[in-house]
N, C-alpha and C. Protein backbone atom coordinates (compact mmCIF):
# COMPACT_ATOMS: atom_id res chain seq x y z
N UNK A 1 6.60 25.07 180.33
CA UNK A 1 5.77 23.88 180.42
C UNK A 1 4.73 23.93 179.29
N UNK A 2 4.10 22.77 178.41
CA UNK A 2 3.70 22.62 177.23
C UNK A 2 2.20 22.41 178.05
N UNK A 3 1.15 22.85 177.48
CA UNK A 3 -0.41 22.56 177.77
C UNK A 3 -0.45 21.64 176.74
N UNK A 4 -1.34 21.10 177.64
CA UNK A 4 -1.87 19.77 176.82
C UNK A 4 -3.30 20.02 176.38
N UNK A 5 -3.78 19.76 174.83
CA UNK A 5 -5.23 19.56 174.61
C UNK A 5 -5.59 18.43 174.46
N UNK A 6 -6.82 18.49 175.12
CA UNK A 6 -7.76 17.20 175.78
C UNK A 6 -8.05 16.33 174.68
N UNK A 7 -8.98 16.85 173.27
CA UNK A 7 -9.41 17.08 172.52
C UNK A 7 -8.55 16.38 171.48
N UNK A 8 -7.49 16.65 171.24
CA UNK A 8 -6.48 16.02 170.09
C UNK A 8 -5.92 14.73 170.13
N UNK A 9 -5.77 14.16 169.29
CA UNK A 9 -5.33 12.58 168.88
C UNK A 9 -4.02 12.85 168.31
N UNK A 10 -3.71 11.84 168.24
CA UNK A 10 -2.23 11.58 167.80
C UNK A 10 -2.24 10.91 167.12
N UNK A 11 -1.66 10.98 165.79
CA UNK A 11 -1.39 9.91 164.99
C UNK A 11 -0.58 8.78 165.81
N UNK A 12 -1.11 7.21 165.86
CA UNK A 12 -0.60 6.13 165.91
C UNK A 12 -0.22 5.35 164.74
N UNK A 13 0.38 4.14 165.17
CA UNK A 13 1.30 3.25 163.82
C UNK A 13 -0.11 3.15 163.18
N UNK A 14 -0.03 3.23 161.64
CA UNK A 14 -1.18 2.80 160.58
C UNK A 14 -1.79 4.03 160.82
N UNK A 15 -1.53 5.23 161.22
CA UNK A 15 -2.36 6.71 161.07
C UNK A 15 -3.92 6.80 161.62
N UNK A 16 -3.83 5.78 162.29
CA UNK A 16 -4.72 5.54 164.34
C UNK A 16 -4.65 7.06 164.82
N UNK A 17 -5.90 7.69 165.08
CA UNK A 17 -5.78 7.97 166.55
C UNK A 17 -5.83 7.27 167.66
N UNK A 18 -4.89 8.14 169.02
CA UNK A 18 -4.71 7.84 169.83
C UNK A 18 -4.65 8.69 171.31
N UNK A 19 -6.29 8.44 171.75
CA UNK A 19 -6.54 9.69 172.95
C UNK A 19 -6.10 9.27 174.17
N UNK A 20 -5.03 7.82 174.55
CA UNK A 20 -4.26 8.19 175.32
C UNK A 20 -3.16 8.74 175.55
N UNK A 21 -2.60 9.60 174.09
CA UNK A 21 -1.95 10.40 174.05
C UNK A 21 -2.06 11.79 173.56
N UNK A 22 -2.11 12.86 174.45
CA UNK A 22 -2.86 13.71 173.92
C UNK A 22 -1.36 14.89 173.09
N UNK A 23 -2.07 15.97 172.47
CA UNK A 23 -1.08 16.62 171.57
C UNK A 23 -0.78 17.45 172.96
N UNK A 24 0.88 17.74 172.70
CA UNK A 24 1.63 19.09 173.17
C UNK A 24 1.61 20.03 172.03
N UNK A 25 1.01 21.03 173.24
CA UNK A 25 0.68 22.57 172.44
C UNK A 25 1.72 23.72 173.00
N UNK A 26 2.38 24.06 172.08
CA UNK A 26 3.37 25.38 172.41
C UNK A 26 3.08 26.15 173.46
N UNK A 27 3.63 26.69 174.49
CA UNK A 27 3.18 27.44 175.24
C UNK A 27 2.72 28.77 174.74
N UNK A 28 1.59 29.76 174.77
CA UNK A 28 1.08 30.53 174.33
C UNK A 28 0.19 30.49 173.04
N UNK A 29 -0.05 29.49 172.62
CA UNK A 29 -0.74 28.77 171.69
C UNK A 29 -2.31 29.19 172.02
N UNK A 30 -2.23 27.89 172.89
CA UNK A 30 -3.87 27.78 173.49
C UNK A 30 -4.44 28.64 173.59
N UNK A 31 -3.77 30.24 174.25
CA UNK A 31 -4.79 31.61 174.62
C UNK A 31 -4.95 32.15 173.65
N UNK A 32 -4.10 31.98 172.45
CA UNK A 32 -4.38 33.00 171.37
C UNK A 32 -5.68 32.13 170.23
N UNK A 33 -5.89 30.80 170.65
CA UNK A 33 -7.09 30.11 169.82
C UNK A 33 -8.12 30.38 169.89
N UNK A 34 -9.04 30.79 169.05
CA UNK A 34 -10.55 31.41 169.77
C UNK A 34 -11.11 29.98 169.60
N UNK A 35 -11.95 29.73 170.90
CA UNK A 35 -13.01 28.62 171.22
C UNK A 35 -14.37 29.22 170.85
N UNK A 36 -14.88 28.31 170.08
CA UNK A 36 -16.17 28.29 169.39
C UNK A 36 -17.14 27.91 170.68
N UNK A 37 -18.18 28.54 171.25
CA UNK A 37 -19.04 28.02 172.44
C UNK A 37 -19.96 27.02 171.54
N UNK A 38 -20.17 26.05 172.18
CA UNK A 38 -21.12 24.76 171.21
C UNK A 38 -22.62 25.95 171.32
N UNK A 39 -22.76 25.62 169.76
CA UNK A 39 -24.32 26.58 169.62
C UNK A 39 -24.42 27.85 169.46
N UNK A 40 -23.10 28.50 169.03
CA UNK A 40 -22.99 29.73 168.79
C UNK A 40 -21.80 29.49 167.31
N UNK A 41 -22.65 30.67 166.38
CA UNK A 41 -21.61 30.85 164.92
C UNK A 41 -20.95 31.42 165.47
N UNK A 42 -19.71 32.11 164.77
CA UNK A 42 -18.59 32.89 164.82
C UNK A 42 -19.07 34.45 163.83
N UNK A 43 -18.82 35.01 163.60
CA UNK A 43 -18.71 35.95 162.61
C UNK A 43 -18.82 35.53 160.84
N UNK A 44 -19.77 36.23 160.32
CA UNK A 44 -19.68 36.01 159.25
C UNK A 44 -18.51 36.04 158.33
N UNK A 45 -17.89 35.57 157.62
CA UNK A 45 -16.89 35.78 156.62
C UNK A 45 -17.34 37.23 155.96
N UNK A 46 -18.26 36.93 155.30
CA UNK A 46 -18.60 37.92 154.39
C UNK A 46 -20.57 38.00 154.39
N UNK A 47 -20.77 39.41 155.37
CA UNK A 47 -22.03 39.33 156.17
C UNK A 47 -22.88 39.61 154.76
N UNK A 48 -23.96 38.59 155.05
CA UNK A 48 -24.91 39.15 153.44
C UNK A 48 -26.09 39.25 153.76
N UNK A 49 -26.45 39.61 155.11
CA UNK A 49 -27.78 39.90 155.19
C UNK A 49 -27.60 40.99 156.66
N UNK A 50 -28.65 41.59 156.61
CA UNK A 50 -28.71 42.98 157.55
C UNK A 50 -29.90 42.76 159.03
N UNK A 51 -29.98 42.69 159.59
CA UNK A 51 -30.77 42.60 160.89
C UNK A 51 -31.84 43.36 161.32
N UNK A 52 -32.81 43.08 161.26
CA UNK A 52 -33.68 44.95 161.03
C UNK A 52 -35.41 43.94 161.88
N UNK A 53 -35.56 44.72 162.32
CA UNK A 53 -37.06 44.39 163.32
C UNK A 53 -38.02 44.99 162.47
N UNK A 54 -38.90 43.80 162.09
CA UNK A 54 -40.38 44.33 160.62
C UNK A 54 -41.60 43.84 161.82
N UNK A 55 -42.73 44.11 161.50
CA UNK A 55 -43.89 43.16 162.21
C UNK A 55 -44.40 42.86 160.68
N UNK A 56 -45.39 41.47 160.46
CA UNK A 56 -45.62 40.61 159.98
C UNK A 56 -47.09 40.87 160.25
N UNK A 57 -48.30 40.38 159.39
CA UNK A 57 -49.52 39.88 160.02
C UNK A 57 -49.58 38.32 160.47
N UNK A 58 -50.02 38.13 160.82
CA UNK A 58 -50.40 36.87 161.96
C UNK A 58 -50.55 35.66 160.91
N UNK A 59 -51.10 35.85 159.98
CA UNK A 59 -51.33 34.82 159.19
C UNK A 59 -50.47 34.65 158.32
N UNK A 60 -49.43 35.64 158.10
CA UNK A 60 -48.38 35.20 157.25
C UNK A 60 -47.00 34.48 158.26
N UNK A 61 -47.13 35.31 159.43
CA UNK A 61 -45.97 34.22 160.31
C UNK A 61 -46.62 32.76 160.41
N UNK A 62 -47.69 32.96 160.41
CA UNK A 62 -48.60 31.54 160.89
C UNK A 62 -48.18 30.54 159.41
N UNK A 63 -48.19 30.70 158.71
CA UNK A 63 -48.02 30.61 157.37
C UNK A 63 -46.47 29.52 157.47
N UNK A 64 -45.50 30.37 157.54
CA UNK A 64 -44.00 30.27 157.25
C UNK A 64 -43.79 29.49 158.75
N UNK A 65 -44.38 30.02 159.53
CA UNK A 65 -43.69 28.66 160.77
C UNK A 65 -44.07 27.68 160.77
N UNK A 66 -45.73 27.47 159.83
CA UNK A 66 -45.99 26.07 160.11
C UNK A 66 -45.26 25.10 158.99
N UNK A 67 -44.06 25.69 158.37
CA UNK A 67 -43.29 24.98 157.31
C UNK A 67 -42.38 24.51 158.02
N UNK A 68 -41.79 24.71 158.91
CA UNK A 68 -41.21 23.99 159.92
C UNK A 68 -39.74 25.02 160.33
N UNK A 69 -38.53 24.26 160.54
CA UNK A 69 -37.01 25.35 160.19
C UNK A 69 -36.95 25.68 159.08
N UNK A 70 -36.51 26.69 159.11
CA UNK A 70 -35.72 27.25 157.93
C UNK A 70 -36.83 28.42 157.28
N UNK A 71 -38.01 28.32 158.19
CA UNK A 71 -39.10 29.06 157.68
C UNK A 71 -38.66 31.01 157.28
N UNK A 72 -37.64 31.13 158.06
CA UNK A 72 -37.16 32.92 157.82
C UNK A 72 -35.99 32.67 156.79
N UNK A 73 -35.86 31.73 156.31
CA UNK A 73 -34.71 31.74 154.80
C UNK A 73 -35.98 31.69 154.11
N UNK A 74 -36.70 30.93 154.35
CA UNK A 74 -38.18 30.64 153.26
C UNK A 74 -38.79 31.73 153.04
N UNK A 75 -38.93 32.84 154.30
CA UNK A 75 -39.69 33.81 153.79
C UNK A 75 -38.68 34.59 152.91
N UNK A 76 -37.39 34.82 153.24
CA UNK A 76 -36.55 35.73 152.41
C UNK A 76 -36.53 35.52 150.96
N UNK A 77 -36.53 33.62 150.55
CA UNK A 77 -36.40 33.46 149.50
C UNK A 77 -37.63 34.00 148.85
N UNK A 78 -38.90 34.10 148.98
CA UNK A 78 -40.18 34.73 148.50
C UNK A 78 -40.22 36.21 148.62
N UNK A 79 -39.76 36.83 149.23
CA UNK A 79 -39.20 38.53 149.28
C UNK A 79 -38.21 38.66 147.82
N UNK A 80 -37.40 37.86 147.88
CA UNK A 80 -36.46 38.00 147.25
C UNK A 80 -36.80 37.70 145.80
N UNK A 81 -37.69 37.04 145.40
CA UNK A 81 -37.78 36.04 144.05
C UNK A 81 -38.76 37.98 143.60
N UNK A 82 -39.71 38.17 144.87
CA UNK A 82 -40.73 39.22 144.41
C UNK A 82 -40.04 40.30 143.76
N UNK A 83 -39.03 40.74 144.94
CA UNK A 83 -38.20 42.45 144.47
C UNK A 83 -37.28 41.61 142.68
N UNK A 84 -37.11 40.58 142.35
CA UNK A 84 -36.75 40.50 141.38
C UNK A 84 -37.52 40.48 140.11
N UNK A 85 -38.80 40.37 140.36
CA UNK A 85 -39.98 40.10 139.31
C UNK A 85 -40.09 41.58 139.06
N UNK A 86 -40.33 42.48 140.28
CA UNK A 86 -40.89 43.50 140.40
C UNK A 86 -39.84 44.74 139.35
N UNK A 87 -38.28 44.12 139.66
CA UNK A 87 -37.50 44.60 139.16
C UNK A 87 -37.48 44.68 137.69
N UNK A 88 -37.33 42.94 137.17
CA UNK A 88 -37.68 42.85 135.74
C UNK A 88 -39.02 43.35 135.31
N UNK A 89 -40.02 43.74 135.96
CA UNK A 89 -41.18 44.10 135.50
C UNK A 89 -40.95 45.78 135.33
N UNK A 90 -40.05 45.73 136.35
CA UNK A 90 -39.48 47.97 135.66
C UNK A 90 -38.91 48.19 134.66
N UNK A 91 -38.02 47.30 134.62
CA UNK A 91 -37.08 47.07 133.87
C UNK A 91 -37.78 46.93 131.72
N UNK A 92 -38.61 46.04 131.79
CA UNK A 92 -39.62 45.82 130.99
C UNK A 92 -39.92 47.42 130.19
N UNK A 93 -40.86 47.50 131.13
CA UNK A 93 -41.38 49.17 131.44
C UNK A 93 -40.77 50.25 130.46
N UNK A 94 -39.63 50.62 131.54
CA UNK A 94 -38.78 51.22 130.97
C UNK A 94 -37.83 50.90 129.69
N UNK A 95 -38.13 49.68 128.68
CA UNK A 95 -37.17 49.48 127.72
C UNK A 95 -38.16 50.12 126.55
């Protein structure tokens, strides 16, 4: 017996969907599909950042949250721009 997903359209005449017809799915199909939970990523492809617990002073979180979302990419990008200055500034140095 074929499971049916809820979810899928069917091409109709003129390449319409059509959700009163839903797709037949191979039997053993469906269990082997991983379902994404709404509001959760999956695994990184290719992980480029590391997870690590820092404390902050108060006025610099105060700082970066009142920028709104995205405020912990914001702080990384300012970490990041620094260790590169700091770098070319060794770099300098040492030539």
């Amino acid at each position: 017996m074929a499971r049916v997903a809820k979810a899928a359209l069917v091409k109709g005449p003129g390449g319409v969907g059509d959700a009163n017809h839903p797709v037949e799915i191979a039997p053993g199909v469906a269990n082997k599909a991983k379902v994404r939970q709404p509001g959760r990523r999956g695994p990184q492809k290719l992980p480029t950042k590391v997870a690590v617990t820092v404390r902050y002073s108060p006025e610099v979180l105060d700082y970066f949250k009142a920028t709104g979302d995205g405020w912990q990419t914001r702080m990384n990008d300012v970490l990041r721009r620094h260790v590169e200055e700091q770098l070319r500034h060794q770099q300098h140095r040492a030539a």
